[in-house]
Protein backbone atom coordinates (compact mmCIF):
# COMPACT_ATOMS: atom_id res chain seq x y z
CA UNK A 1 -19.45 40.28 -17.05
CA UNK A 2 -19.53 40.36 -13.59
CA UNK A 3 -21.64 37.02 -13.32
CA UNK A 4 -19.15 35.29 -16.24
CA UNK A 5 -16.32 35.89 -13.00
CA UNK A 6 -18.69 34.75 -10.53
CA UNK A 7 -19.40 31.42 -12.73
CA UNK A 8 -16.00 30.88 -13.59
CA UNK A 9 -15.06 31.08 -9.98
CA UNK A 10 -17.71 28.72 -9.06
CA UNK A 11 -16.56 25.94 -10.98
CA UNK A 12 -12.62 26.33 -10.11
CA UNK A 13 -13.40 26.50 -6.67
CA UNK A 14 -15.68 23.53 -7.29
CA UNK A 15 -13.05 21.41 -8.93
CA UNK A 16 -10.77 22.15 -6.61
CA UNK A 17 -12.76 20.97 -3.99
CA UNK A 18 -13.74 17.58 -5.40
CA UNK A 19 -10.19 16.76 -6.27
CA UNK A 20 -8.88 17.79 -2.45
CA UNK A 21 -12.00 14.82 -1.53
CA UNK A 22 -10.61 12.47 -4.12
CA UNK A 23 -7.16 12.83 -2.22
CA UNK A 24 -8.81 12.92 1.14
CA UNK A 25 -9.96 9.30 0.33
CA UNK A 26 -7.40 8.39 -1.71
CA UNK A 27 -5.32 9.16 1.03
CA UNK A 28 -7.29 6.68 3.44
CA UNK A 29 -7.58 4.11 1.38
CA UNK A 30 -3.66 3.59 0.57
CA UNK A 31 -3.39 3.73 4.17
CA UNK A 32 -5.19 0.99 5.02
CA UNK A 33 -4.77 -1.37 1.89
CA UNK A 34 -0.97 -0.86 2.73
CA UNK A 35 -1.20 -1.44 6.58
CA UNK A 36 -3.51 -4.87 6.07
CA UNK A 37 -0.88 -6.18 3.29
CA UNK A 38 2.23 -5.33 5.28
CA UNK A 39 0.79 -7.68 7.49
CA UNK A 40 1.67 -10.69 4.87
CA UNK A 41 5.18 -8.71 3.84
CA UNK A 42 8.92 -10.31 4.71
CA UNK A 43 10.12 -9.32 8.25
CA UNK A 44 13.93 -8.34 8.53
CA UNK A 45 15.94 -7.48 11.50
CA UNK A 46 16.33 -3.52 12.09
CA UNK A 47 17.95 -1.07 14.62
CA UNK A 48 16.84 1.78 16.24
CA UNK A 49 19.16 4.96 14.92
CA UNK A 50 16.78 7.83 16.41
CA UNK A 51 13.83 7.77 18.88
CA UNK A 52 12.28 11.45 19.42
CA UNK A 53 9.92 13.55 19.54
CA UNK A 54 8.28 16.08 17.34
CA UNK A 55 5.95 18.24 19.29
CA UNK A 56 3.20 19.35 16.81
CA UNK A 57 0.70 22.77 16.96
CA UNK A 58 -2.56 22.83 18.91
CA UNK A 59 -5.38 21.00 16.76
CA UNK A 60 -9.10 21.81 16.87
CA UNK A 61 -8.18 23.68 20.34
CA UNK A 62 -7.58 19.98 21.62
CA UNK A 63 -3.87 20.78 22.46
CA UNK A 64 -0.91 19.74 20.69
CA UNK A 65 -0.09 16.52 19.37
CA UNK A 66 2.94 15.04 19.42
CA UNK A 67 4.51 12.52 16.73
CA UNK A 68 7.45 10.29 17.42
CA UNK A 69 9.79 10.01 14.88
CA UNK A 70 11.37 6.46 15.07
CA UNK A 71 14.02 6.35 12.19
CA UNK A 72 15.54 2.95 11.81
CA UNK A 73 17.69 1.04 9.93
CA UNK A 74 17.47 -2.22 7.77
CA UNK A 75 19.09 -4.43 4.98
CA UNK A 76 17.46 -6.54 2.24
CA UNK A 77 19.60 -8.23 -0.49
CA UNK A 78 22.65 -6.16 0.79
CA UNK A 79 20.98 -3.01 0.60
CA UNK A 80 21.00 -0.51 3.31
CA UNK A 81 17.69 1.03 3.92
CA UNK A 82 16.79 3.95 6.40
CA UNK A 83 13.07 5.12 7.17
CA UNK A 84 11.19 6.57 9.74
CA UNK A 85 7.53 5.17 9.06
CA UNK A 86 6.30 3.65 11.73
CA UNK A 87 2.79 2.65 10.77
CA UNK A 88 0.82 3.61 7.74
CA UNK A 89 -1.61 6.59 8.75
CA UNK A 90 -1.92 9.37 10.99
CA UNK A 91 1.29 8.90 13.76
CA UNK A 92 0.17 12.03 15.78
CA UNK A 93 -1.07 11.83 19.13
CA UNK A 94 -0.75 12.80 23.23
CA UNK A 95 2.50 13.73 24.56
CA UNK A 96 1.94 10.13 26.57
CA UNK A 97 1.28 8.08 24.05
CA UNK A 98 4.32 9.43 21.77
CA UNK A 99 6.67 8.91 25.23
CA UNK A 100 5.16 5.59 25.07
CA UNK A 101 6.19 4.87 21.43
CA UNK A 102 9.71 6.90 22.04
CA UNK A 103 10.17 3.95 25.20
CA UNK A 104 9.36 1.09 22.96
CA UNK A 105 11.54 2.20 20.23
CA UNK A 106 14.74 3.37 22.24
CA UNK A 107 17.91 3.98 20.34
CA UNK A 108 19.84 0.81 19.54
CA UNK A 109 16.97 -1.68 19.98
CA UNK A 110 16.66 -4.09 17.86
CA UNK A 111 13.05 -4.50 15.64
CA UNK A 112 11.27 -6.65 13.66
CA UNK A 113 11.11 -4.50 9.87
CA UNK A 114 8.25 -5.23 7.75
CA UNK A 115 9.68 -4.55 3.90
CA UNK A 116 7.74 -4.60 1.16
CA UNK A 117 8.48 -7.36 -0.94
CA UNK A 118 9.28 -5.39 -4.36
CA UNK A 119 10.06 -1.91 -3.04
CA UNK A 120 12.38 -2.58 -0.33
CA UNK A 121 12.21 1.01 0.28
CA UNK A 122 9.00 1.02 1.80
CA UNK A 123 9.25 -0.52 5.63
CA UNK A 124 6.85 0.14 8.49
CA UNK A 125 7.57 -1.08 12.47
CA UNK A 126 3.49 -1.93 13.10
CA UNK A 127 0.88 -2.99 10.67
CA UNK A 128 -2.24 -1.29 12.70
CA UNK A 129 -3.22 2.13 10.92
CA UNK A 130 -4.85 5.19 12.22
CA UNK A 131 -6.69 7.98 10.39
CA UNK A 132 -8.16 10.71 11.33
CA UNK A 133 -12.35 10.30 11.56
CA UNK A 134 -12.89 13.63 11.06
CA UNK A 135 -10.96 13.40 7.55
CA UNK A 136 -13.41 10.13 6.76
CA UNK A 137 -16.48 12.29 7.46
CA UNK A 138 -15.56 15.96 6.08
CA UNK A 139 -14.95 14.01 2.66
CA UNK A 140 -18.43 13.94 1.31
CA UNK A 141 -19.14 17.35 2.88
CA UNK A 142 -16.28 18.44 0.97
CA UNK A 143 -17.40 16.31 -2.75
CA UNK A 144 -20.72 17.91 -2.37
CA UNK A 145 -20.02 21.29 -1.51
CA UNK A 146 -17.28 21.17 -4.94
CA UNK A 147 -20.72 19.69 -7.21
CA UNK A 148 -22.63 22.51 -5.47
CA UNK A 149 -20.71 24.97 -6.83
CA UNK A 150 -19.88 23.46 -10.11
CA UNK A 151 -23.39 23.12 -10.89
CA UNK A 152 -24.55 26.75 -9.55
CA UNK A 153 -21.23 27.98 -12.14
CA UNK A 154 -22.41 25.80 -14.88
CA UNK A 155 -25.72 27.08 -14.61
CA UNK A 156 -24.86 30.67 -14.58
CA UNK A 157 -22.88 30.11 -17.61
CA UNK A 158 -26.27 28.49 -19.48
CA UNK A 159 -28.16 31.26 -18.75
CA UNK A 160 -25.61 33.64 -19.90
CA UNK A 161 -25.53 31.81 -23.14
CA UNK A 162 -29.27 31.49 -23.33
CA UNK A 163 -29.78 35.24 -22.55
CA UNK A 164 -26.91 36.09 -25.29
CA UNK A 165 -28.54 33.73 -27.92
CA UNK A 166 -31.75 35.22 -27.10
CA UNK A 167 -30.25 39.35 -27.61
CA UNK A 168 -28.75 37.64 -30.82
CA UNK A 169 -32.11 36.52 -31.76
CA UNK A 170 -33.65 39.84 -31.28
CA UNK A 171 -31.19 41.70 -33.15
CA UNK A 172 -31.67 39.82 -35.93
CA UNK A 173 -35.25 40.36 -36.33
CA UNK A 174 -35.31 43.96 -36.11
């Protein structure tokens, strides 16, 4: 019974890991197909409402990151829009380069908006992207350590069934 857990285990664990590496990519590549079409999307004029920022927890012992948070404001059609994306990606960084940002994106200033062109809704200052590397390479680590385990769990469970058909087998010619 114990090995039935153990297999059962295996393959939720499995799943669960293959999925988190489908969003890990799925993840990267939204990123980028959105930050190389917002190049081509409609520029409006915006204004700077907010211009902190958010100091994050220590990463990989590297020391903390920092994010600016750059909430602005824009119309399109007559409709008031508010967001705070900056770029599509990772927005984390040193506490100089999120000063930087925080300087080029002071409260009041005027901006260039990039909308998209269906879903106003969605607006981003800067059409570069950034992502994470290590994200990029613990993805396949991450697939193949979920079919690992799915296949050890499957297995277990054939060999459970095997042995069980075999016992049934036995029993039934004595």
């Amino acid at each position: 019974m114990k090995s039935k857990e153990n297999a059962r285990t295996s393959i939720v664990i499995g799943v669960i890991l293959l999925l988190i590496s489908i969003g890990i990519l799925g993840n990267i590549c939204y990123n980028l197909y959105h930050s190389q079409s917002s190049k081509s999307w409609p520029t409006v004029d915006g204004s700077i409402v907010s211009s902190t920022i958010k100091r994050g927890g220590k990463i990989n012992g590297s020391g903390r990151k920092h994010t600016p948070v750059i909430r602005y404001e824009y119309e399109v059609k007559g409709h008031q829009f508010t967001s705070a994306k900056m770029a599509f990606g990772l927005a984390k960084g040193s506490k100089g380069w999120a000063e930087m940002k925080v300087k080029e994106y002071s409260k009041g200033q005027s901006v260039d908006v990039r909308h998209h062109p269906v879903k106003h809704g969605i607006a981003v200052l800067e059409t570069s992207t950034s992502f994470n590397p290590l994200g990029l390479l613990a993805c396949p680590f991450i697939a193949w350590l979920g079919i690992v385990l799915v296949r050890y769990g499957v297995r277990i469970r054939r060999q459970e069934t095997e042995q069980g058909a075999a016992v049934d087998a036995d029993k039934l010619r004595h």
